[in-house]
Structures are given as C-alpha cells and as structure tokens.
Protein backbone atom coordinates (compact mmCIF):
# COMPACT_ATOMS: atom_id res chain seq x y z
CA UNK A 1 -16.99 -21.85 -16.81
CA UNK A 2 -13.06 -22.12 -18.00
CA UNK A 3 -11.05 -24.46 -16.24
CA UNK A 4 -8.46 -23.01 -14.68
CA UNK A 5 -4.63 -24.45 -15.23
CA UNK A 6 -3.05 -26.13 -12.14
CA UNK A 7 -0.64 -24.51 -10.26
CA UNK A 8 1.96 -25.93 -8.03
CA UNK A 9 2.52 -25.90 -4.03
CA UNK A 10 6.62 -26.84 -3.53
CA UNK A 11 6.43 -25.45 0.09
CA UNK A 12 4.49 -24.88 2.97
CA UNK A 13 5.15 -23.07 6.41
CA UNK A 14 2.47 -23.42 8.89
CA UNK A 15 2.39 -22.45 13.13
CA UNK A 16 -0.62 -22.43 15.03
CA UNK A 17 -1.25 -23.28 18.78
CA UNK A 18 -1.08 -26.97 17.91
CA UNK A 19 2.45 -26.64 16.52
CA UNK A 20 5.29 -24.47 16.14
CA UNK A 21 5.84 -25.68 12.33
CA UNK A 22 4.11 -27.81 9.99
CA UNK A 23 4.63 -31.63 10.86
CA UNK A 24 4.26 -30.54 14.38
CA UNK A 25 0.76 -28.79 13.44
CA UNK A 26 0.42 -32.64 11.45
CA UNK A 27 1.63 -34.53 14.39
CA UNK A 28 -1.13 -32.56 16.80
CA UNK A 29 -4.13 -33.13 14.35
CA UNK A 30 -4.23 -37.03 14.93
CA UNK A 31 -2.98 -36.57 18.39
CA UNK A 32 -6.69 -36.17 19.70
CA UNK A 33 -5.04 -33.61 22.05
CA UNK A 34 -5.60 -29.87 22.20
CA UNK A 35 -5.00 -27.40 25.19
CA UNK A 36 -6.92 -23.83 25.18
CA UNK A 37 -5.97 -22.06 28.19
CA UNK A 38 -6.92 -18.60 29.36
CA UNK A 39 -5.08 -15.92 27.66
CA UNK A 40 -1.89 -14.90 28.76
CA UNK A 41 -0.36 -12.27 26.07
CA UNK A 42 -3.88 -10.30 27.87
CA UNK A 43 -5.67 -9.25 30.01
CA UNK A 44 -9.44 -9.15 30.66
CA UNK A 45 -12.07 -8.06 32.80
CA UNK A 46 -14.43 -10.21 32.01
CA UNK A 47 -15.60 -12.36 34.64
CA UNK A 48 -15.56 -15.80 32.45
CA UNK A 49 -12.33 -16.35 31.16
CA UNK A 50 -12.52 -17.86 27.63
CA UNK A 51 -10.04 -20.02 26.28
CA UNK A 52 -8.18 -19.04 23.42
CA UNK A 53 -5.21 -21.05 21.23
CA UNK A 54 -2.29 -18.84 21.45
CA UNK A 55 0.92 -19.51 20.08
CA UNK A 56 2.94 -19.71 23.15
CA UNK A 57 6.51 -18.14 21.30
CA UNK A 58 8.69 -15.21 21.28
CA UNK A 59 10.59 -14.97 17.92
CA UNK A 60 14.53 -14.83 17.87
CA UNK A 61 15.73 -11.77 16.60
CA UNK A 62 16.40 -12.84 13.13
CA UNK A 63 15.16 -12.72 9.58
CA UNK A 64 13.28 -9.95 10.92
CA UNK A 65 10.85 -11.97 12.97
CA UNK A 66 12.12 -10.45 16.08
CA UNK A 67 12.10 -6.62 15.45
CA UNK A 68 10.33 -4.73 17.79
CA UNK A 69 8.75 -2.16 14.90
CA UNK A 70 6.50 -4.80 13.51
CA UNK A 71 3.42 -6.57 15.14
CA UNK A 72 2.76 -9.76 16.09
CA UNK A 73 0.81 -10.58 13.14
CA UNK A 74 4.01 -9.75 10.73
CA UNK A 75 6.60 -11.73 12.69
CA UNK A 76 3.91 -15.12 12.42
CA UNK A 77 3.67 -14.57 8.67
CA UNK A 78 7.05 -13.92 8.55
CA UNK A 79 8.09 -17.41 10.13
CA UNK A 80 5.31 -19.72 7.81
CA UNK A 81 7.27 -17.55 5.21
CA UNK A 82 10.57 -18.84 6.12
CA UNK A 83 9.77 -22.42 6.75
CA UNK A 84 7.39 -22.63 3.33
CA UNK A 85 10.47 -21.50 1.65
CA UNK A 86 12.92 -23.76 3.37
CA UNK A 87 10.33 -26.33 2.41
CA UNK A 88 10.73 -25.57 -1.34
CA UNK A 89 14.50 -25.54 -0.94
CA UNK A 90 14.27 -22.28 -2.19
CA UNK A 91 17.36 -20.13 -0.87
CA UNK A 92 16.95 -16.27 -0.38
CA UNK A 93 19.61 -16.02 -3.31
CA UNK A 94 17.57 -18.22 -5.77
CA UNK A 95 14.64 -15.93 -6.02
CA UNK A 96 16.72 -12.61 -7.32
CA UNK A 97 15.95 -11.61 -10.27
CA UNK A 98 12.36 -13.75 -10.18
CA UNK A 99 9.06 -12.10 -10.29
CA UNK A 100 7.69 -12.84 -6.79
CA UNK A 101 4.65 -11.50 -5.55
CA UNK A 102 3.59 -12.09 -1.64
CA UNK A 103 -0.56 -12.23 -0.90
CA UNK A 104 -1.32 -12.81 2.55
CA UNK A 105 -4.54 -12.64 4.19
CA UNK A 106 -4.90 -11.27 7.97
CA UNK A 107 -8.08 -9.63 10.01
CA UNK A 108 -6.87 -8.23 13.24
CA UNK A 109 -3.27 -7.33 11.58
CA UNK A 110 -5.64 -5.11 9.41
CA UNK A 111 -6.09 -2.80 12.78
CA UNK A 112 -4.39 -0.53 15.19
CA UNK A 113 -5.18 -1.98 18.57
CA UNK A 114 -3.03 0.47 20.25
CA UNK A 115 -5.26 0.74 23.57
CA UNK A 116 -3.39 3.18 24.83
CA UNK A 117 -2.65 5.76 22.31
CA UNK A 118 -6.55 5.66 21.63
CA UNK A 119 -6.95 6.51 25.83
CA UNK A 120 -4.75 9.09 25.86
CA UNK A 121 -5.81 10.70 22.51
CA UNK A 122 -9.52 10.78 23.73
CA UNK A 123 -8.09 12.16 27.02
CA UNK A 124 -6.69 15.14 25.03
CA UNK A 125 -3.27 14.09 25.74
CA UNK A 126 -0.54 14.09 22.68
CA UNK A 127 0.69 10.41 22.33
CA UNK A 128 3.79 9.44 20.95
CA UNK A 129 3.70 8.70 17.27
CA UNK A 130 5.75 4.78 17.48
CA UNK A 131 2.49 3.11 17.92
CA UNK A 132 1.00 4.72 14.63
CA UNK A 133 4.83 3.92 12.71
CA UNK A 134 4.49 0.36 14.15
CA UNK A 135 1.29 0.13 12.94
CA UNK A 136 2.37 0.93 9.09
CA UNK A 137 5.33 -0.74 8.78
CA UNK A 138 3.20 -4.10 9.88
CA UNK A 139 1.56 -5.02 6.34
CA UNK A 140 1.82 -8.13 6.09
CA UNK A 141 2.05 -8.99 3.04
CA UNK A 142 4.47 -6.24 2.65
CA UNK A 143 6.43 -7.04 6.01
CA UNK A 144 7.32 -10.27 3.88
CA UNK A 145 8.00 -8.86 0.72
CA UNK A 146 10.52 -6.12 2.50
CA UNK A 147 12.38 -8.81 4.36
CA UNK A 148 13.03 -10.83 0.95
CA UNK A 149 13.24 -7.73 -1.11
CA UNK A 150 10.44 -8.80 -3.16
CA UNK A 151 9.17 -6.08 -5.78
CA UNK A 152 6.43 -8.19 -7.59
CA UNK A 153 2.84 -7.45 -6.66
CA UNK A 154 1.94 -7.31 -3.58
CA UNK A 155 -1.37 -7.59 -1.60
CA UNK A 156 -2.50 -8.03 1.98
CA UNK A 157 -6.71 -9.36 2.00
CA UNK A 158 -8.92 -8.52 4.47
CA UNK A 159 -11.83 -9.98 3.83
CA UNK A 160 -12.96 -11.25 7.39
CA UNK A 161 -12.63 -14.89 8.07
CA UNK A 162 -12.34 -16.15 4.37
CA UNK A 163 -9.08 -14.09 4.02
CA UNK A 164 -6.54 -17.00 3.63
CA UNK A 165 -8.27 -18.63 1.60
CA UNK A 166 -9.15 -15.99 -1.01
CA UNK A 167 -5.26 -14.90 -0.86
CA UNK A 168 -4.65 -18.22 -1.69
CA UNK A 169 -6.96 -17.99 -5.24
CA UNK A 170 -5.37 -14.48 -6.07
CA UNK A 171 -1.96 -15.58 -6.13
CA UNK A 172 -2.70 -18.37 -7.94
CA UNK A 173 -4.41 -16.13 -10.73
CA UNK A 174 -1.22 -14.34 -10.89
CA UNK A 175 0.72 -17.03 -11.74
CA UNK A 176 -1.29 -18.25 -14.16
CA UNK A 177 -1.56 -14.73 -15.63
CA UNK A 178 1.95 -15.06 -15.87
CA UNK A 179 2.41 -12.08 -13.41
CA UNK A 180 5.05 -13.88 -10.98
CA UNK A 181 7.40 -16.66 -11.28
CA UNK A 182 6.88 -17.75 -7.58
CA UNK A 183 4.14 -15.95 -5.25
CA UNK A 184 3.82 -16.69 -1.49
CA UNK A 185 0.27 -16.80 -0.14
CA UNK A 186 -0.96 -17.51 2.86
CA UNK A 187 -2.50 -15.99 6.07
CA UNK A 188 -1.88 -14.49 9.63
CA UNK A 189 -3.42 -13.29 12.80
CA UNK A 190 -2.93 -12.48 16.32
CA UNK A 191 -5.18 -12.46 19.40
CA UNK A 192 -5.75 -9.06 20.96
CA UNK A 193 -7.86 -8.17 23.92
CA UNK A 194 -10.45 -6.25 20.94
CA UNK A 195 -11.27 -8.97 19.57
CA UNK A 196 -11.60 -11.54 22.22
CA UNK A 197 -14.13 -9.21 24.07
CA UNK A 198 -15.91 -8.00 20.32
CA UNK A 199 -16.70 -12.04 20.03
CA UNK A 200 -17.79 -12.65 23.70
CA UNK A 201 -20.03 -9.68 22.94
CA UNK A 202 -21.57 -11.37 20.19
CA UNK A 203 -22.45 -14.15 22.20
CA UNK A 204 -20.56 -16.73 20.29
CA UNK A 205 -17.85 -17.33 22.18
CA UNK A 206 -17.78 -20.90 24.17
CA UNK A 207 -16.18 -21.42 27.98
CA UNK A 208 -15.42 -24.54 27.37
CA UNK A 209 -13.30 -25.98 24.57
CA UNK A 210 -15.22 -25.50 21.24
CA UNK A 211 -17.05 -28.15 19.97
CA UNK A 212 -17.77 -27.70 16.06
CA UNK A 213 -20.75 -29.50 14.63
CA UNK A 214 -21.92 -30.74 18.25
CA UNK A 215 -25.54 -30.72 19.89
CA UNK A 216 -24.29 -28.70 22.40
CA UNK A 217 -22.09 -26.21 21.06
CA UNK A 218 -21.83 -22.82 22.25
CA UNK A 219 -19.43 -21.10 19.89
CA UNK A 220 -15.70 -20.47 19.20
CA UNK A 221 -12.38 -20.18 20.95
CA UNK A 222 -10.01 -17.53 19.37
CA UNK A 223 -6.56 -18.58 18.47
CA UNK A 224 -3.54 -17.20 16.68
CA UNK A 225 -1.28 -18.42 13.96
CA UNK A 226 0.20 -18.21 10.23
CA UNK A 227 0.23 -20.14 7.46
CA UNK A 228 2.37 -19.86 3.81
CA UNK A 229 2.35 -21.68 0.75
CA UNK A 230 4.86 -21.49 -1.81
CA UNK A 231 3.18 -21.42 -5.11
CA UNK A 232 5.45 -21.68 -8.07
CA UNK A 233 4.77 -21.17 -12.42
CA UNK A 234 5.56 -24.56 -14.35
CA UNK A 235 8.60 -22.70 -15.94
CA UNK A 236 9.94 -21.90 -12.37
CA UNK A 237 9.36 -25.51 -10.82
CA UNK A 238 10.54 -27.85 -14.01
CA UNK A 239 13.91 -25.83 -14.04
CA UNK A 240 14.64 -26.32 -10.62
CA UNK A 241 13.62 -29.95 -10.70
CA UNK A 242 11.20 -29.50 -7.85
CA UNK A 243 7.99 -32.06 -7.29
CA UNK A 244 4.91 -30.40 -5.93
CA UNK A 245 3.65 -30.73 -3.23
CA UNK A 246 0.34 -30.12 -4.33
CA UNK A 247 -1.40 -28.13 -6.92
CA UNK A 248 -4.30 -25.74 -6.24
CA UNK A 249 -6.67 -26.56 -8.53
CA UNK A 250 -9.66 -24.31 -8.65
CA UNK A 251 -10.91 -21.28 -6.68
CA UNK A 252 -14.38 -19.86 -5.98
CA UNK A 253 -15.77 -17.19 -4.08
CA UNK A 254 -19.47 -15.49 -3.68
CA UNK A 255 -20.71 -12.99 -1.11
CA UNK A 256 -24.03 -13.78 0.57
CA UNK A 257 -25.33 -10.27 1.03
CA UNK A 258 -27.42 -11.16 4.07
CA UNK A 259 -25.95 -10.28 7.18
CA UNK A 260 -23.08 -8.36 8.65
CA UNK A 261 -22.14 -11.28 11.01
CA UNK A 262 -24.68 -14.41 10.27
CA UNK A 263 -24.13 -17.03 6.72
CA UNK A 264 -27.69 -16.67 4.72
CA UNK A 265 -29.68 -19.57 6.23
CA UNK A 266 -29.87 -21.51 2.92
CA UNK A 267 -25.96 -21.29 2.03
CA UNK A 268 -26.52 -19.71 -1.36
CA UNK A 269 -23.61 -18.15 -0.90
CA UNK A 270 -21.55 -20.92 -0.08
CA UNK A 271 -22.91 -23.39 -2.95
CA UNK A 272 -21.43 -21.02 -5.15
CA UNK A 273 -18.42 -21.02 -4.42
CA UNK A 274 -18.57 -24.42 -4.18
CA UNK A 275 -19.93 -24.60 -7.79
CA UNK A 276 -17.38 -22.10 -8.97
CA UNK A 277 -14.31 -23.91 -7.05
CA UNK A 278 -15.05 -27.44 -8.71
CA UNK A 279 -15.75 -26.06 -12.23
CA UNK A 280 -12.83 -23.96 -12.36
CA UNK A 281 -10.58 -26.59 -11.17
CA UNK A 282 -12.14 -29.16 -13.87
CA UNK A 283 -13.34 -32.12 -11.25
CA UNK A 284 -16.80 -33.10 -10.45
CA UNK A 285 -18.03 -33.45 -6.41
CA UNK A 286 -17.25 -37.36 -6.89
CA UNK A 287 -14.22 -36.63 -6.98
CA UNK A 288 -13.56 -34.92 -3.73
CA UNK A 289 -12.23 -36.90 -1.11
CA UNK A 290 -13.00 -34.91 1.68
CA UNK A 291 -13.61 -31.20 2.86
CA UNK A 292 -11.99 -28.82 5.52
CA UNK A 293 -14.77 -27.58 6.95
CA UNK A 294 -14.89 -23.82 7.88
CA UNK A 295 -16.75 -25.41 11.32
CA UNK A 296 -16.44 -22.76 13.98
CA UNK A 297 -19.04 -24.30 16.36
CA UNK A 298 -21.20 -20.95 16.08
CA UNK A 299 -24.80 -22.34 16.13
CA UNK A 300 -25.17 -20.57 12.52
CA UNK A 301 -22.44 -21.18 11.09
CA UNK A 302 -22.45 -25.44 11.47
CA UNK A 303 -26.66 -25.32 10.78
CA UNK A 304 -25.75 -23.59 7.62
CA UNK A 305 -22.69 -25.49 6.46
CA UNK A 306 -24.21 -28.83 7.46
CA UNK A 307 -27.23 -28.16 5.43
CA UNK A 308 -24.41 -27.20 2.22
CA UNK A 309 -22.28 -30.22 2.91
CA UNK A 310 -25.39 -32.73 2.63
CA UNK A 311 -27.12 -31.00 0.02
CA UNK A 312 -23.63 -30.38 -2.27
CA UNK A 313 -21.20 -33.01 -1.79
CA UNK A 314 -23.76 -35.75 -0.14
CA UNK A 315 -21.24 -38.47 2.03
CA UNK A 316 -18.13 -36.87 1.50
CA UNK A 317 -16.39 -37.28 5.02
CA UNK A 318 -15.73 -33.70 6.46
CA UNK A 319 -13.71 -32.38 9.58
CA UNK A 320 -13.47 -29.08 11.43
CA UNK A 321 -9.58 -28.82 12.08
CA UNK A 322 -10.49 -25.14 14.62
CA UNK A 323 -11.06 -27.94 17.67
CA UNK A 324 -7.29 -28.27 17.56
CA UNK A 325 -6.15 -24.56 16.80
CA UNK A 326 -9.09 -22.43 17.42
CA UNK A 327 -11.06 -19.70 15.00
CA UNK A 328 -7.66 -17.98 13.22
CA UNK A 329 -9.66 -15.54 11.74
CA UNK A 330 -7.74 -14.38 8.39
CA UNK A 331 -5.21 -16.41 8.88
CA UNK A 332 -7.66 -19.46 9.05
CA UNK A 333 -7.94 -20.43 5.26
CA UNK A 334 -4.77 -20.74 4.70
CA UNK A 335 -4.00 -23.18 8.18
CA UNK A 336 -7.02 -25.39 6.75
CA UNK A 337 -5.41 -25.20 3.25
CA UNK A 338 -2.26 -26.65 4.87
CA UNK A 339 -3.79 -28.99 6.78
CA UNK A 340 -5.27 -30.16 3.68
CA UNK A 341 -2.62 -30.75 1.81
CA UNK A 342 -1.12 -32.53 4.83
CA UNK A 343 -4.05 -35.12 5.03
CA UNK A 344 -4.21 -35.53 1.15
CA UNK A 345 -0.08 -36.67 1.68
CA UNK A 346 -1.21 -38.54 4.77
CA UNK A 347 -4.45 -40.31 3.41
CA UNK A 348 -6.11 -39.46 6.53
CA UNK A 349 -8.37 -36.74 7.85
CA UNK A 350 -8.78 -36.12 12.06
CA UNK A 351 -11.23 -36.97 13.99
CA UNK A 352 -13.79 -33.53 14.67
CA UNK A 353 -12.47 -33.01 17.79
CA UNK A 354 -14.70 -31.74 20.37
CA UNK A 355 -17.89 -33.09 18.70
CA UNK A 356 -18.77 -35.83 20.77
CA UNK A 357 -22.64 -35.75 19.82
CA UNK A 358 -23.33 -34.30 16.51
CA UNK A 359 -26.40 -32.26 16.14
CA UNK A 360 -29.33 -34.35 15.42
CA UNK A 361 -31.22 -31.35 13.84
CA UNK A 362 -28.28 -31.91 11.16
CA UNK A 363 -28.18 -33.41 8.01
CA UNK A 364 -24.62 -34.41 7.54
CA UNK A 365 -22.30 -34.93 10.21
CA UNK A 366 -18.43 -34.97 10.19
CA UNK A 367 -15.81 -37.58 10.60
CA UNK A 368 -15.86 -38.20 14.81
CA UNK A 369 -12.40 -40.05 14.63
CA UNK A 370 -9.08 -40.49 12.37
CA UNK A 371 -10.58 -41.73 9.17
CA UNK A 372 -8.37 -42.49 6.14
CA UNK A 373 -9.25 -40.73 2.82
CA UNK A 374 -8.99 -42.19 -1.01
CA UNK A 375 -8.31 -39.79 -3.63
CA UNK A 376 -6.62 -37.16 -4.54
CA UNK A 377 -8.38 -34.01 -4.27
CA UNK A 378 -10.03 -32.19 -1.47
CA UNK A 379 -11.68 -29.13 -0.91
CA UNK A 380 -11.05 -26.58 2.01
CA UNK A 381 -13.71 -23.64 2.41
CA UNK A 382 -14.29 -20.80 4.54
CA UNK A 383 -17.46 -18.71 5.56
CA UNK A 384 -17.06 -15.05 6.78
CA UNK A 385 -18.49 -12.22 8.46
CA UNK A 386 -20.39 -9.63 5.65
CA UNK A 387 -21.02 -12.99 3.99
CA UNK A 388 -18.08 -13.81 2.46
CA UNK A 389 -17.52 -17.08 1.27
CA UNK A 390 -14.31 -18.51 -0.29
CA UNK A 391 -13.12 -22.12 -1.23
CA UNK A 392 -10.30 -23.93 -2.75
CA UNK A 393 -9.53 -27.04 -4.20
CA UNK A 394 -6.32 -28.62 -3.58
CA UNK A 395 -4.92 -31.85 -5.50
CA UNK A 396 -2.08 -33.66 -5.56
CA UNK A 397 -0.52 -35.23 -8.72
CA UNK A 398 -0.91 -39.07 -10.00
C-alpha cells in the first residue's frame, strides 16, 4: 500500500461539555473532573433520567452562529470553525481567492427532529413550512462554507459514529489531490430528545456516569459538541510561514458488515483500518505512542476494541477521552482527533476516567491515570453503528 504524503494541521477549534474552546477542553482532560447532569435543552418521560454532556451555551449573534434559521448542530461547527481558523491566524480576507473545501462529519444534524411538525402532519393538520427551511439551510458542512463564502468542494459525512474521523481522511485526500489549498474538517452534533430515548431503548445507555473499559460498565452518556481542524497544502502553509501543528499522517477505514448496531466480535473490521491507517501513513505500530480509543463503555464495543488493542498494537497505553465529554456521535472523531493532537503537544495522555476496575475478562486495559507519552505519533480510531470503522494517524514534526 502507497504511503500517503503528510499533510498539515495549523489550527484547531474544539467545544465539547468539558470546554467551551480548545485549551479549556485540554485543561478539563487532566482535570479528573467531569459533570453529566440530566438534560436540560429536553425533556423526557422516561422515568430514569440519564445524564448527558451538553454544552451549556447560547451563541452570540455573530458570524452567523446565532441565527435562528440554522440548528444547533450548524452554529457548534460553526464556532470550532472560527476558533480553528483564529488558531491558524488565518483572517476571513486571507482565504479569497484560495481553493477551500469544508468536510464535516455530523449524525443527528443529518435529521429533522422537528417533533412537532411530524405530530401535527400525522394529525392531518398543515404545518408551517420554517421547520422543513430550517432543516435545509442546516448542512453543516455547507452552513460553514456559506458563512466564509467558500466555493471549493464541499461535503457533510454521515457515517454514524466514525463520521469525524472519516471527514477528517477525505479532506486530507483532497489536499493531497491538489483539490484545495486549505480544507476545514471536522465534526458536529447536538443532543435531541430522539436520540437520547433511541439509545436508552437499546439498552446501552448508563445512569450513572459512563465508565469506558470498566467491569461494571453499563453503557454511554450522550453529549454534544464540535470539533475543526484546519488542514492546509505545503504550498499554502510555507508561504504564509505557518508551523503545523500537526500533520495527519495516514487514514484507514473498513466496514464490518455484521451488524446494524454491534462491532463483529473479532474486530476484523477494525484491524483493518488499523492496518490501512499505519501503512498509508508510512510508520510501523512501534511507533505509536498511544491511541484514542473509540471506548464508549457499551459492553460490545470495549470487549471488541480491547481484544484489537492487545492483539494489534500490544502495550501501547490507550485512553477513552468520552468519560470527560460523553458519546458525540459524528462529531466524536474529530473531538478525539483534537484531543490527540493536544496530548501529542502535551506529552501526556488522561487518565480513563470512570474506569476504576478494568474488566478482568480483558486483555488490554487503558491508562487509569495522567500518564506521559514518548513519541511523536498517535493514533485516534472510531467504531460505528452498520460497522463502520475509521482511524487516523496524527504526528507531529521533529
């Protein structure tokens, strides 16, 4: 398999329930602190109240965050967009008369979750149209590229949980292609009352604080959140003087085709993409310093990527990062992908917060407390409903 050319990461925008931007998402990681709460942008009859991680915010009415005819999903992507920019010290002037294309991965911002049109329209009633023009001008890949006036390709992902992640690899093909001078890529996703009861249907949805990777986990807690990173063409980055902050390195993704909601037992799927990611970005598993787990606490999901971790990348240290933000859905990939690059800067990885007693049936455990890191690559995957599986390989320069 080719290896793929580097390409660079000069910015990075990232909010989540643990932060409202990205050193304050950085900050919260090694704070050992985390606080899921009921939700309040909801309501619920269910008689358990779950907790979720919910980004606690309005957005001002500027840059287009605030305006009422986009969802909630758009004006989260929209503010990682602005602060990965910022980041890169890339003005809104700068990038006229660049190629920029905008990839952004999302789940729930895929949907209409209009409750009430859909009761009234199965009552027979005529509802207005506004929820319906809300609904399509909320793209949010293209909410991004509208606000920026962007016209290079565009393309929002919805591919379940690995989303971010594989949004992440597509816009990096593109600028190696030599499609777009600069691409923003990233994720985003919103908690909605559809979703949080579709979960706690499943049965996978815990009461308590999740606990990834623990004995006695029960499941995930749903949070919301956005994540951007500014990816930039060699030509692009050398003339503006601009040091990466990273590079992604390789890219790999392989589909299971087992289950609509459950990983394949053995984690064929996910050793490919494993395999794929590290020969595509030209290092060997050695060289890996640690791994983002996708670790949602689902009994399946840790039994499976356990089994991976030991079997592919033997004593690597690995963390689940969802004990301090929740399960992001499509916007989760590219939060872990953030949060990677911030440990690789930092030299440090979390503790696995929430795993107090890792399963004994397991064959690898992850890190239980802050553990510094040598190296200077790392690998973030995620695993997916309809068996998607995606990772990434981030590195940072000598």
């Amino acid at each position: 398999m080719t290896t793929l050319a580097p390409v660079a990461v000069t910015g990075v925008g990232c909010l989540s329930a643990a932060g409202l931007d990205f050193p304050s998402c950085m900050a919260a990681l090694f704070s050992g602190q985390r606080q899921p709460i009921p939700p309040e942008s909801f309501t619920s009859t269910h008689p358990v109240r779950y907790p979720v991680f919910e980004v606690a915010v309005e957005f001002p009415e500027q840059r287009g965050v605030g305006k009422p005819d986009v969802l909630r999903t758009s004006r989260l992507a929209l503010v990682a967009a602005a602060e990965a920019l910022a980041d890169a010290g890339i003005e809104r002037e700068q990038l006229r008369g660049l190629r920029v294309g905008v990839c952004v991965g999302t789940t729930v911002g895929s949907a209409m979750n209009n409750e009430l049109f859909y009761r009234q329209f199965k009552a027979g009633e005529r509802p207005a149209i506004d929820p319906i023009v809300k609904f399509l001008n909320s793209n949010p890949a293209a909410s991004i590229a509208r606000e920026y006036g962007f016209d290079g390709p565009c393309q929002t992902v919805v591919n379940a949980c690995s989303s971010g992640t594989d949004a992440i690899g597509l816009a990096a093909s593109w600028i190696r292609a030599g499609i777009c001078d600069v691409a923003l890529a990233g994720g985003a996703d919103e908690l909605c009352r559809v979703t949080y009861n579709g979960f706690i249907s499943l049965l996978i949805t815990d009461e308590e604080p999740c606990r990834p990777f623990d004995r006695d986990r029960k499941g995930l807690n749903l949070g919301a959140g956005a994540a951007v990173l500014v990816l930039e063409s060699e030509a692009a980055r050398i003339q503006r003087q601009k040091a990466p902050r990273a590079r992604v390195l390789g890219y790999g993704s392989a589909s299971d085709g087992y289950h609509l909601t459950a990983p394949r037992p053995d984690g064929s799927g996910l050793k490919r993409a494993i395999a794929e990611a590290l020969a595509t970005s030209g290092v060997s598993a050695a060289d890996i310093a640690f791994v983002n787990a996708h670790g949602t606490a689902t009994p399946d999901n840790d039994r499976t990527e356990s089994k991976v971790l030991a079997e592919v990348l033997p004593g690597i240290p690995f963390v689940s990062t969802k004990g301090y933000t929740g399960h992001t859905l499509g916007a989760a990939g590219a939060i872990e992908a953030a949060f990677t690059i911030g440990c690789l800067e930092q030299g440090r990885i979390p503790g696995n917060i929430g795993c107090t007693t890792p399963d004994p049936e397991f064959p690898a455990a992850p890190v239980l407390v802050e553990t510094l890191v040598t190296g200077r690559v790392a690998l973030s995957e995620s695993l997916a409903f309809g068996g998607n599986n995606a990772v990434v390989v981030l590195g940072r320069d000598a």
